[in-house]
Protein backbone atom coordinates (compact mmCIF):
# COMPACT_ATOMS: atom_id res chain seq x y z
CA UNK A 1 181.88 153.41 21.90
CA UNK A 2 181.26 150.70 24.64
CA UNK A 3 184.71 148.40 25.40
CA UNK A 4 184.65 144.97 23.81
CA UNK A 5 185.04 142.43 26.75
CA UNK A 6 188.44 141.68 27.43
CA UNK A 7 190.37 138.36 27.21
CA UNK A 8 191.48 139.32 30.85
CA UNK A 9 189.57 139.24 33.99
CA UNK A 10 186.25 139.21 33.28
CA UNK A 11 186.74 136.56 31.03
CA UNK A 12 188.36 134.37 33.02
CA UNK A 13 185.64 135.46 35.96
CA UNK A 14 182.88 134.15 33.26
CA UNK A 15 184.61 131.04 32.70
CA UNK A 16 184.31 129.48 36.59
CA UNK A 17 180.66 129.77 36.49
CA UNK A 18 179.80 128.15 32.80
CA UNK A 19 179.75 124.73 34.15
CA UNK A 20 176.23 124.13 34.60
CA UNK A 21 175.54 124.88 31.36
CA UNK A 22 176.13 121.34 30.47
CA UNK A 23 173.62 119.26 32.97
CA UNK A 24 171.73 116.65 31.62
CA UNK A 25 167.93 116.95 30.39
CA UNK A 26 166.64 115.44 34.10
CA UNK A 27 168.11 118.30 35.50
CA UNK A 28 165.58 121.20 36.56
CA UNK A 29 168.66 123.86 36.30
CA UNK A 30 167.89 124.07 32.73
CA UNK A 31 164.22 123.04 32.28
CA UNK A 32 162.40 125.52 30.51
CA UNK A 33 159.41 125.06 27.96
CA UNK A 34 160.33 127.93 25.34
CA UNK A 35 158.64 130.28 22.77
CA UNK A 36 156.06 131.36 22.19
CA UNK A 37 155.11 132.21 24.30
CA UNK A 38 156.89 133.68 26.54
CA UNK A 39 156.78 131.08 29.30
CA UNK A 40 158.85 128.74 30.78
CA UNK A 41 158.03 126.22 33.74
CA UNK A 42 161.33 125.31 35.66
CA UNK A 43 162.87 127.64 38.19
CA UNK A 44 166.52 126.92 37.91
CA UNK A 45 168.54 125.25 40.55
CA UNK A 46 172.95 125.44 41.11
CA UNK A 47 173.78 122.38 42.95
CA UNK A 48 172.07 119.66 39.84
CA UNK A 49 173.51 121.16 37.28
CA UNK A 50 177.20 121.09 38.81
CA UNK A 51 176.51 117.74 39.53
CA UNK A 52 175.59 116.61 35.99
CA UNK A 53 177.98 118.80 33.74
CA UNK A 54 180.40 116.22 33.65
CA UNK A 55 177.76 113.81 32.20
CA UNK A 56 178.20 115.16 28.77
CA UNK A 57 179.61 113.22 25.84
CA UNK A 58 183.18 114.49 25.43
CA UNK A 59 183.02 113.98 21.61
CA UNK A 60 179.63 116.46 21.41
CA UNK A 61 181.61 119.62 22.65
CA UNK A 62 183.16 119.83 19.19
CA UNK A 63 179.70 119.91 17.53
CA UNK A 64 178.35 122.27 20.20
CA UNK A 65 180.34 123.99 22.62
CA UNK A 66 179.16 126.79 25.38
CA UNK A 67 181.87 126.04 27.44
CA UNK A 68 183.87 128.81 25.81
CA UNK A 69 182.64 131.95 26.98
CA UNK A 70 185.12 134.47 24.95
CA UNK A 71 184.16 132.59 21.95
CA UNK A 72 180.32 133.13 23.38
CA UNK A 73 180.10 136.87 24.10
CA UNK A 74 183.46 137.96 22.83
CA UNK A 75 181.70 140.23 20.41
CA UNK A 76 179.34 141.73 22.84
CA UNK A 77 180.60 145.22 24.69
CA UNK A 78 181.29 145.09 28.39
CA UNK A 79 178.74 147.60 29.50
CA UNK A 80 175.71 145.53 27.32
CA UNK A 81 176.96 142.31 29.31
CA UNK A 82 176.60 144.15 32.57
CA UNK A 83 173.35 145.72 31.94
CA UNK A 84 172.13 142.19 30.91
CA UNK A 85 173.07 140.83 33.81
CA UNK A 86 171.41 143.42 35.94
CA UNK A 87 168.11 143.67 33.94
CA UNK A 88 168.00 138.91 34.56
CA UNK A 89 169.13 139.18 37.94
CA UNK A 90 166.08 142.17 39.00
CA UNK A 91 164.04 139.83 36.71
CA UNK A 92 164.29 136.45 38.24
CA UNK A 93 162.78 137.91 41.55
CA UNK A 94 159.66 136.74 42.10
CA UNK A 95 158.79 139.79 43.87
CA UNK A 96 159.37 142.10 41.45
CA UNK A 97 157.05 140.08 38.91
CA UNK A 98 154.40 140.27 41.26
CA UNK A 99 155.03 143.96 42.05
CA UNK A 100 154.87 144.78 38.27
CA UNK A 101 151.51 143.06 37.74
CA UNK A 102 150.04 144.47 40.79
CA UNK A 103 150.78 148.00 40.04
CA UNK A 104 150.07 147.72 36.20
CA UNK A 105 146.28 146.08 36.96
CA UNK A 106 145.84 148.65 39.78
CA UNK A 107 144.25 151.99 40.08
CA UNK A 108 147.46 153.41 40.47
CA UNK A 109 148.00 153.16 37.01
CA UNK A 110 145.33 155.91 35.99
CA UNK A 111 146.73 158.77 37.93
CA UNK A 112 148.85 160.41 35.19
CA UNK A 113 152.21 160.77 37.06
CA UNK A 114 152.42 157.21 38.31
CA UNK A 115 151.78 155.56 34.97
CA UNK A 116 154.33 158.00 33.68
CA UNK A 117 157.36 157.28 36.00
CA UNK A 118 156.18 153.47 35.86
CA UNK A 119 155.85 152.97 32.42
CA UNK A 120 159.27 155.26 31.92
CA UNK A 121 160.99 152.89 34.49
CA UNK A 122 160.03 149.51 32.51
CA UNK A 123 160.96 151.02 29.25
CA UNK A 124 164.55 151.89 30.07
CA UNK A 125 164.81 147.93 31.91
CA UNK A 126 162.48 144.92 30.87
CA UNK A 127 161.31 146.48 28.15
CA UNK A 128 164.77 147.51 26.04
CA UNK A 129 165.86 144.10 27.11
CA UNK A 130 162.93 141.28 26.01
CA UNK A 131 161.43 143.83 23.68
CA UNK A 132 162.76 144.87 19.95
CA UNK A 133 160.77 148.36 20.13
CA UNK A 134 158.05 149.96 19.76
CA UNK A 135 157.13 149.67 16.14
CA UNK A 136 158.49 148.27 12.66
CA UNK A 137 161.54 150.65 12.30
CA UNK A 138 162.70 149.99 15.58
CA UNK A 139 162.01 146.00 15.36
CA UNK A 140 164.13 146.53 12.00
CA UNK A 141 167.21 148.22 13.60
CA UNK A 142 167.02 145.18 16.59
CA UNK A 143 167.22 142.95 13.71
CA UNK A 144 170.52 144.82 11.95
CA UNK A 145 172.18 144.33 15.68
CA UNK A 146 170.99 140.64 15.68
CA UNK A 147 172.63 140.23 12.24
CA UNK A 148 176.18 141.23 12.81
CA UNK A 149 176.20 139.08 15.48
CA UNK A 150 175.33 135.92 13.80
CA UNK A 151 171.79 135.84 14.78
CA UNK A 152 167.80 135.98 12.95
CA UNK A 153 165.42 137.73 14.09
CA UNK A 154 161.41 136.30 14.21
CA UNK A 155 158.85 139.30 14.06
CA UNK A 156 156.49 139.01 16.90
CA UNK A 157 153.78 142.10 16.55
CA UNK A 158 152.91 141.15 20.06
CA UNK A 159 148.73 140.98 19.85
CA UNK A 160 146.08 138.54 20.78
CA UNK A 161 142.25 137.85 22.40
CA UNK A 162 141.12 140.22 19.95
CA UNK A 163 137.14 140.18 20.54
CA UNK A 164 135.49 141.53 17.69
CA UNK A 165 135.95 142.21 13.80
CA UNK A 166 137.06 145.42 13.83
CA UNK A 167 139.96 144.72 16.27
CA UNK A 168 140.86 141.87 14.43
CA UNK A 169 140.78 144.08 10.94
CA UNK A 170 143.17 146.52 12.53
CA UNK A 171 145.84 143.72 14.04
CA UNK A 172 145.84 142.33 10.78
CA UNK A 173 147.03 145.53 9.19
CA UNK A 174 150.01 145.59 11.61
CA UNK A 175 151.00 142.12 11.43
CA UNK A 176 150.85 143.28 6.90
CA UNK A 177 152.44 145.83 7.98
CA UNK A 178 155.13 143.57 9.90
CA UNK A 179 155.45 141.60 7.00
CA UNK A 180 156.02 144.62 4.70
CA UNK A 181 158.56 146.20 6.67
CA UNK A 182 160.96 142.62 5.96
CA UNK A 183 161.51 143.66 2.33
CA UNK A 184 164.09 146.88 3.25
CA UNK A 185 165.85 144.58 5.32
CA UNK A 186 168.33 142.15 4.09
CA UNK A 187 167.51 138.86 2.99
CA UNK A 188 166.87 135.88 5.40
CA UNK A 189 167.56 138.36 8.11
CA UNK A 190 164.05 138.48 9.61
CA UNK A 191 163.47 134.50 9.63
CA UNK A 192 159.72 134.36 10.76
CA UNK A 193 156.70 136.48 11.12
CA UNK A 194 154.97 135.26 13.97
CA UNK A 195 150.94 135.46 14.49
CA UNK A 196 148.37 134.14 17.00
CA UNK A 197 144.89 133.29 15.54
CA UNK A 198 143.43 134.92 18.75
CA UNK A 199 144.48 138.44 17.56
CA UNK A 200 142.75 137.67 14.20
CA UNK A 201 139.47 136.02 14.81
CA UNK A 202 137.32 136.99 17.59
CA UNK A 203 138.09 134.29 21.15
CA UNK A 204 134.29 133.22 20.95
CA UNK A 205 134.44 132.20 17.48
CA UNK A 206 137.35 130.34 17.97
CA UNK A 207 135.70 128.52 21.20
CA UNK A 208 132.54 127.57 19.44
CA UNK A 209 134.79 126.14 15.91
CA UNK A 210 136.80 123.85 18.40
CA UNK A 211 134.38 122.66 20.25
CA UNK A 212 132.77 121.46 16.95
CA UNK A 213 135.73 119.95 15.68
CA UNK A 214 136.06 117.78 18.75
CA UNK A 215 132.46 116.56 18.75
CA UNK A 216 133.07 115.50 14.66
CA UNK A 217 136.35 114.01 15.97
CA UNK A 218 133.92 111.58 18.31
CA UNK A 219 131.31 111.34 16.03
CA UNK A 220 132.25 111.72 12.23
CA UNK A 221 129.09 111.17 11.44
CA UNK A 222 128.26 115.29 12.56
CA UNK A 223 127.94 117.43 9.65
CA UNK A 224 130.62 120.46 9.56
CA UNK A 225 129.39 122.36 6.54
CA UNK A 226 132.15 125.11 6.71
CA UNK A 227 135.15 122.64 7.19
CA UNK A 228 137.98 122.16 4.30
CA UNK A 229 140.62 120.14 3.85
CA UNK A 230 143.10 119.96 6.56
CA UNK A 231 145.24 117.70 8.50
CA UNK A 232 144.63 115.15 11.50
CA UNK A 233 144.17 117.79 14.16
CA UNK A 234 143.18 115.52 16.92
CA UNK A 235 145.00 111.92 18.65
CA UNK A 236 143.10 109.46 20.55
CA UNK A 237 144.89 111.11 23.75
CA UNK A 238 143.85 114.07 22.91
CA UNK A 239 141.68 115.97 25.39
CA UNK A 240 137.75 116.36 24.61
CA UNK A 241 137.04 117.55 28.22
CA UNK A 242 136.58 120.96 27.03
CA UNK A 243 133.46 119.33 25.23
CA UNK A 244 131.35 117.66 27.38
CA UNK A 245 127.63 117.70 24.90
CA UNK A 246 126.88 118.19 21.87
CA UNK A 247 127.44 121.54 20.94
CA UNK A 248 125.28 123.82 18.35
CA UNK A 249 126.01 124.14 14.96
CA UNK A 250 127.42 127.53 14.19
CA UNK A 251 125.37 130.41 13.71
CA UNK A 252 125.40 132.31 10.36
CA UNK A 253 127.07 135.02 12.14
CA UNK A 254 129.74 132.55 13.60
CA UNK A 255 130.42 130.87 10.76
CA UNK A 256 130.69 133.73 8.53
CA UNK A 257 133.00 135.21 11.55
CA UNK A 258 135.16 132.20 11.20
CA UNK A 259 135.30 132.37 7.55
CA UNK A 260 136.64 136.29 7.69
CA UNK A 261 139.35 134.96 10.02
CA UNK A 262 140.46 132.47 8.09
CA UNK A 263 140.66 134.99 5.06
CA UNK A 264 142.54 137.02 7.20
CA UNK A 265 145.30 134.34 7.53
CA UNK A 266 145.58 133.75 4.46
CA UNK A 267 145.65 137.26 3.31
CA UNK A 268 149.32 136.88 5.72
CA UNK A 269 149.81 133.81 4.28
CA UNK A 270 150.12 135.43 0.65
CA UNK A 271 151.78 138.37 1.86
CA UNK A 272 154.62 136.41 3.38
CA UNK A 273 154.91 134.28 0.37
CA UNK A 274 155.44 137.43 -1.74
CA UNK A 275 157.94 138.59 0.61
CA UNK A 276 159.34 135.05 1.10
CA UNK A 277 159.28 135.18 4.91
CA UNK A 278 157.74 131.88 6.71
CA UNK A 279 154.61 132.17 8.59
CA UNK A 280 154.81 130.94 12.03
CA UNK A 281 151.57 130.52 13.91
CA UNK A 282 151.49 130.19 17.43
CA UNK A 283 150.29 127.21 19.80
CA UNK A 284 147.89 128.54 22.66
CA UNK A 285 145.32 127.04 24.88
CA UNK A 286 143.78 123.66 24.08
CA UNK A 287 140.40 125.25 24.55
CA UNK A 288 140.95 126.68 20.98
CA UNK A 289 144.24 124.68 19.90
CA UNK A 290 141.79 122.53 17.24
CA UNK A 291 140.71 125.30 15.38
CA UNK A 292 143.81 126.81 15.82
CA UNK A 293 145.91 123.73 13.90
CA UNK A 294 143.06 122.96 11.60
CA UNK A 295 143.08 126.65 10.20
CA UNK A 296 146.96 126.72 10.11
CA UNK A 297 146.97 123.17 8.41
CA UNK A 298 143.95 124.44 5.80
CA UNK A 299 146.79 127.11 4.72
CA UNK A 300 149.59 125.32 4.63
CA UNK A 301 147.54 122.72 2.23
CA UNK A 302 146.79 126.26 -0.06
CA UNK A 303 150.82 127.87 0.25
CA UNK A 304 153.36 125.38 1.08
CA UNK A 305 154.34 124.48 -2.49
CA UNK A 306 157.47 123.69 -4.32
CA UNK A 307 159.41 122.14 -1.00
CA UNK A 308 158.96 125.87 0.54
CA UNK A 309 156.90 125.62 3.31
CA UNK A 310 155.53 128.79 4.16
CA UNK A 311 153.30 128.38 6.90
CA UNK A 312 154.52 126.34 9.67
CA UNK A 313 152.25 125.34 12.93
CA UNK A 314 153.50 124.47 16.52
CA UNK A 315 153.60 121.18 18.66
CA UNK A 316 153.63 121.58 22.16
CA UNK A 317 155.78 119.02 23.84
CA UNK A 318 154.39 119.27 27.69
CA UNK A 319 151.10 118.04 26.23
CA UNK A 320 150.30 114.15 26.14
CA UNK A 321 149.05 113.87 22.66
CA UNK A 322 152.03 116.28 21.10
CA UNK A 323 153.75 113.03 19.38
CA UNK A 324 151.25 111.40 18.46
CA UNK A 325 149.60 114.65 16.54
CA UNK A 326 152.76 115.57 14.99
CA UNK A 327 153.19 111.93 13.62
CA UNK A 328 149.58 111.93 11.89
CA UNK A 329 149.85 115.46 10.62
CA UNK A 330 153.49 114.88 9.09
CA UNK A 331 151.74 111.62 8.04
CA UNK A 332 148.92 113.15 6.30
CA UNK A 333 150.60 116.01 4.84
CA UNK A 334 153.13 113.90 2.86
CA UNK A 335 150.30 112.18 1.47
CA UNK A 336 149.15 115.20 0.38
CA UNK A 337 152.61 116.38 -1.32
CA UNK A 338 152.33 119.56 0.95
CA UNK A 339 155.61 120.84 2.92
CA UNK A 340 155.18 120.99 6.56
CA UNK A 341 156.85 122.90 8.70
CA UNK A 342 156.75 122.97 12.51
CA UNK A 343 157.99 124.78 15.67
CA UNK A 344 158.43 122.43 18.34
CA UNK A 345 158.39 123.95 21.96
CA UNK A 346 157.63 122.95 25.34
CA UNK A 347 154.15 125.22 25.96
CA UNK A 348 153.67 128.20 27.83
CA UNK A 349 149.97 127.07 29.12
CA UNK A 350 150.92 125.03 32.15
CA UNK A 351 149.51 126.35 35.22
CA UNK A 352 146.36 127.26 33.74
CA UNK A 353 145.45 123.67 31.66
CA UNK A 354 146.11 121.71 34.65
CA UNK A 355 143.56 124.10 36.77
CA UNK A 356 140.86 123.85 34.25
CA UNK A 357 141.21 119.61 33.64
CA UNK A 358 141.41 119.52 37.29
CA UNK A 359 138.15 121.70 37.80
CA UNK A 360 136.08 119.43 35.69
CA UNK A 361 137.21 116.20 37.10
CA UNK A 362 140.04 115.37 34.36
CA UNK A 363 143.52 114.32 34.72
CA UNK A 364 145.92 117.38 33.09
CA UNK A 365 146.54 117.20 29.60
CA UNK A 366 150.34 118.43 30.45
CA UNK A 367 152.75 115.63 31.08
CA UNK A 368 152.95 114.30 34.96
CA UNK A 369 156.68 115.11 35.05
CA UNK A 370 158.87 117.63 33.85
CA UNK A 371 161.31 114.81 32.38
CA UNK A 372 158.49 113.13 30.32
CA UNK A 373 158.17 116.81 28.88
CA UNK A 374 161.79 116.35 27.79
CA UNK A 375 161.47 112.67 26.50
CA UNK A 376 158.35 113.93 24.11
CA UNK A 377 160.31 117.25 22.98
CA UNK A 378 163.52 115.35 22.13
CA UNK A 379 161.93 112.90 20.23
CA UNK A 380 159.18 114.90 18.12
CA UNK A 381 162.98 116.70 17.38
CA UNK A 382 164.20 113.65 16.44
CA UNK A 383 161.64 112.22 14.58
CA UNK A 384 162.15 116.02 12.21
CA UNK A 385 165.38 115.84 12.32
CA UNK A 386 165.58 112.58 10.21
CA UNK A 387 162.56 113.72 8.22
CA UNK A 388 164.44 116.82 6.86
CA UNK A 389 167.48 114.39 5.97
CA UNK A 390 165.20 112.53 4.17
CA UNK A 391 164.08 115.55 2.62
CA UNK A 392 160.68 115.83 4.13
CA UNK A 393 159.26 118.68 5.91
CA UNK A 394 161.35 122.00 8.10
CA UNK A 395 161.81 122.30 11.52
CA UNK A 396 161.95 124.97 13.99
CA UNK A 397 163.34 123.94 17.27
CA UNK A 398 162.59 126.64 20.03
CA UNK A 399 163.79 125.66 23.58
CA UNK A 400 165.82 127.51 26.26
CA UNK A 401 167.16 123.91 27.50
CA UNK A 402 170.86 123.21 26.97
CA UNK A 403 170.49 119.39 26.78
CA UNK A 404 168.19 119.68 24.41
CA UNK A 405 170.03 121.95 22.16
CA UNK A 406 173.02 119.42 22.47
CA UNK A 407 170.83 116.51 21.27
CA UNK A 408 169.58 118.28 18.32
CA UNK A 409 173.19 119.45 16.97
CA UNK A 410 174.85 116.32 17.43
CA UNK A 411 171.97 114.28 15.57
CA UNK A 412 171.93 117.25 12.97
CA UNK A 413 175.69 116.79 12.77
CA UNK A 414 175.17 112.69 12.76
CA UNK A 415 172.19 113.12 9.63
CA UNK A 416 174.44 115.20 7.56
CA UNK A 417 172.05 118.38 7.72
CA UNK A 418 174.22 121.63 7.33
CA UNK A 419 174.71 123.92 4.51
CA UNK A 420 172.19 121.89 2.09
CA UNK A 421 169.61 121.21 4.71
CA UNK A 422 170.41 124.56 6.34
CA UNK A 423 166.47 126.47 5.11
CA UNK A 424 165.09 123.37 6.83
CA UNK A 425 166.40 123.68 10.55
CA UNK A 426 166.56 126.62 12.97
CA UNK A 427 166.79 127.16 16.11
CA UNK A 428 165.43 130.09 18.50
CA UNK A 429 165.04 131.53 21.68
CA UNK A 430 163.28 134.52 23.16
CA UNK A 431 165.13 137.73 22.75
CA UNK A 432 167.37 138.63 25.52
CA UNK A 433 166.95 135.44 26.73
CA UNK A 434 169.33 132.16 26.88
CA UNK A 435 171.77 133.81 25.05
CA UNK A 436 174.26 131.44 25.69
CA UNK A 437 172.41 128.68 23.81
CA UNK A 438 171.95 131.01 21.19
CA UNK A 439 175.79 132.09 20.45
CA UNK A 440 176.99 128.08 21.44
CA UNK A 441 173.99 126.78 18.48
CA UNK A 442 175.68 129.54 16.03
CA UNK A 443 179.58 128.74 16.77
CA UNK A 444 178.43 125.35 15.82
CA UNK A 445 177.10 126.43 12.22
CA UNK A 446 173.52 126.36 12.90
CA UNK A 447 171.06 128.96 11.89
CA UNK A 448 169.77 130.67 15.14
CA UNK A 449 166.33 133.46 15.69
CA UNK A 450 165.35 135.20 18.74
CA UNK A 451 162.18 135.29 19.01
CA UNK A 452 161.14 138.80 19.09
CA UNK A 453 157.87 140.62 20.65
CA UNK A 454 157.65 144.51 19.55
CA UNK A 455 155.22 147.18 19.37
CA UNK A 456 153.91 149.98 21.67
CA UNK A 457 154.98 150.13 25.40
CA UNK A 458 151.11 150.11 26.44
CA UNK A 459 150.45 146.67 23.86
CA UNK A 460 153.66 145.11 25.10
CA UNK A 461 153.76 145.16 28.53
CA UNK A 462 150.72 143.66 29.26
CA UNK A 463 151.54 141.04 27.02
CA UNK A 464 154.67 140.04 28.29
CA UNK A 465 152.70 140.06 32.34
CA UNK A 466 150.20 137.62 30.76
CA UNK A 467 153.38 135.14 29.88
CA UNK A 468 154.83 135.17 33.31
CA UNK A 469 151.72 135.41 35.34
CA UNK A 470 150.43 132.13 33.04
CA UNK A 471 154.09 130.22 34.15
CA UNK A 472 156.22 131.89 37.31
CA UNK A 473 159.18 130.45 36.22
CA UNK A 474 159.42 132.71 33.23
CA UNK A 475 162.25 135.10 33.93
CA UNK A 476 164.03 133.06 36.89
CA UNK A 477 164.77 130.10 33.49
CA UNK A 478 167.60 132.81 32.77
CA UNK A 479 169.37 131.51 35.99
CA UNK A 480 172.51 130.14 32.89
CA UNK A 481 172.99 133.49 31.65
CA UNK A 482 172.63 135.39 34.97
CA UNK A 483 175.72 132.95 35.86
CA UNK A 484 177.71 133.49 32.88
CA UNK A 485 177.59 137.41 32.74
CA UNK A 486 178.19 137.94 36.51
């Protein structure tokens, strides 16, 4: 058995290099829009943090302290904290990101004996550490570790961009499959199952469905014949950019396309409502984000009974229209009498929504600074954070940014939501990531996932390059935790 870290030394080493954990929200050393997706948009920087640790309420570190770093990893063995540290610091390289997506997209890749030594490599580094393994059994063992250390665990069967029917048939059976494999573990330990609507209904479908809904958005007046009942899916910031004419109604094909992938969220819907697991779905590009929200909203309206919200949808906070959307929805589903449930996070889409909006003559529909992106994610967690006390509504709030985490507990703490209110607020972070956070939000009382991708090496991999090739700064956001376990 591995040696439990000592209240010596190494300890006492950790301890001289926790300070920046407590820098204020302006500070880029921990900026990082969080889950998921896998993406985060900040690389971290020393000398602000230092500079702004002392800037934090004294009265907060009793509600939330990750100042105390025996208390943080006290439970974790010495050789897991140094292979940690090893797998973030080889990880934060630039170099090596670009390295690993050159080689995997290269030719290399199909001569037997490279892919096997490369693929062997990744799976005994990156892989063991953001990954939970490589199919339901192993995702259900991570979860047991997670447990007895205080922590959730969110299923993430890592698919998406599935093209046609049958693919989308066949992820469907593994995210049922996901689902299923929740009811031999023990309760509330697996917190979320966690889907993207582009692994269930073909990409083009999807494309063709939003485009509509933003053209009815401008003009009411145009006939949707397939829509239901939903929520406000749209704000007057919103962009329409992606929509520049009028676009054709759907085809039957299309439509009956779109029909079979909503019945194929709801199928997940019922099956996590048997197995009493929440449904989280995914935020992803705003090219299909409508039909995205209006097909998550259509299910909550259908399974979110009974002050259980089931399904839960995702606000983006680095987009210009997240409040505002959030506000309407909440809005429209109390009117309604239907639980909502949301998972705020900061997006994972930067790089690649600026480029487009740019290419067609629009200003980005990402906030102009990194600080607004924190204003608009702080709020949206206020503004759920005194909903829940009020009894409305459940909140998810994934983010990798200490400041942020600090806000949230000490209003939590200020609104009286603990033990009662406890179902209704949770916080996450991406496995093997931010781990700090994670422990400091659970010392506090708080009820804490990681936000776990699994499944086969081949399905994972690429996955997890598509997150940090969308934002660079994915791995290097870990800059906290490389500090503390040095």
């Amino acid at each position: 058995m591995a040696s439990r870290v000592p209240r010596g030394n190494l300890l006492r080493s950790l301890r001289c290099v926790t300070r920046p954990l407590n820098s204020a929200a302006s500070s880029s050393a921990i900026s990082a829009p969080a889950v998921p997706p896998l993406s985060f948009a900040e690389k971290p920087e020393t000398s602000p943090a230092v500079a702004a640790a002392d800037e934090t309420p004294a009265g907060s570190a009793t509600i939330f302290d990750v100042n105390d770093v025996e208390k943080l990893f006290g439970s974790i063995s010495t050789a897991r904290l140094l292979r940690a540290s090893a797998n973030l610091h080889v990880a934060a390289m630039e170099p090596v990101v670009d390295l690993g997506m050159w080689v995997m997209n290269s030719k290399l890749m199909q001569t037997e004996l490279v892919r096997s030594v490369v693929m062997e490599t990744i799976r005994h580094t990156f892989y063991e550490h953001f990954c939970a393994g490589e199919d339901t059994v192993a995702a259900g063992r991570t979860v047991m570790r997670l447990r007895e250390a205080g922590l959730r665990g969110m299923l993430v069967y890592a698919l998406e961009y599935a093209t046609d029917n049958d693919a989308c048939d066949r992820n469907l059976e593994g995210f049922l499959r996901t689902v299923d494999s929740t009811k031999s573990l023990p309760p509330s330990s697996a917190s979320f199952i966690i889907v993207k609507i582009t692994a269930i209904c073909p990409m083009r479908v999807l494309e063709r469905a939003s485009d509509l809904l933003r053209w009815h958005h401008q003009d009411p007046s145009f006939h949707l014949p397939w829509k239901v009942d939903s929520f406000p899916i749209f704000a007057d910031s919103s962009p329409m950019y992606h929509t520049l004419k009028k676009p054709e109604p759907l085809t039957p094909e299309e439509e009956r396309d779109l029909q079979l992938g909503h019945e194929r969220l709801l199928k997940l819907c019922q099956a996590c409502a048997e197995a009493n697991v929440p449904l989280s779905v995914d935020a992803e590009h705003t090219s299909v984000q409508p039909v995205i929200d209006y097909l998550t909203y259509a299910s909550a309206i259908m399974y979110n009974k009974n002050d259980n919200p089931i399904v839960y949808g995702t606000i983006q906070a680095y987009l210009k229209d997240a409040k505002e959307r959030l506000l309407s929805a909440t809005k429209a589903a109390e009117g309604m009498g239907t639980p909502m449930g949301f998972k705020l996070v900061r997006g994972a889409y930067m790089s690649s929504e600026t480029k487009i909006a740019t290419s067609l003559g629009y200003d980005s529909p990402v906030h102009n600074s990194i600080q607004e992106t924190h204003d608009c994610y702080n709020d949206c967690a206020s503004f759920m954070l005194e909903k829940i006390a009020n009894g409305s509504g459940a909140l998810v709030l994934a983010s990798h940014n200490i400041e942020s985490g600090r806000l949230a507990a000490v209003k939590a703490h200020e609104l009286g939501i603990g033990k009662v209110s406890q179902k209704k607020l949770e916080f996450a972070q991406l496995y093997g990531m931010a781990e700090s956070l994670s422990f400091g939000l659970r010392n506090a009382g708080f009820q804490v996932s990681k936000y776990m991708p699994f499944g086969p090496i081949d399905m994972v991999i690429p996955y997890l390059l598509r997150r940090a090739e969308e934002n660079r700064g994915l791995l290097s956001a870990s800059a906290l935790d490389r500090h503390l376990m040095r």
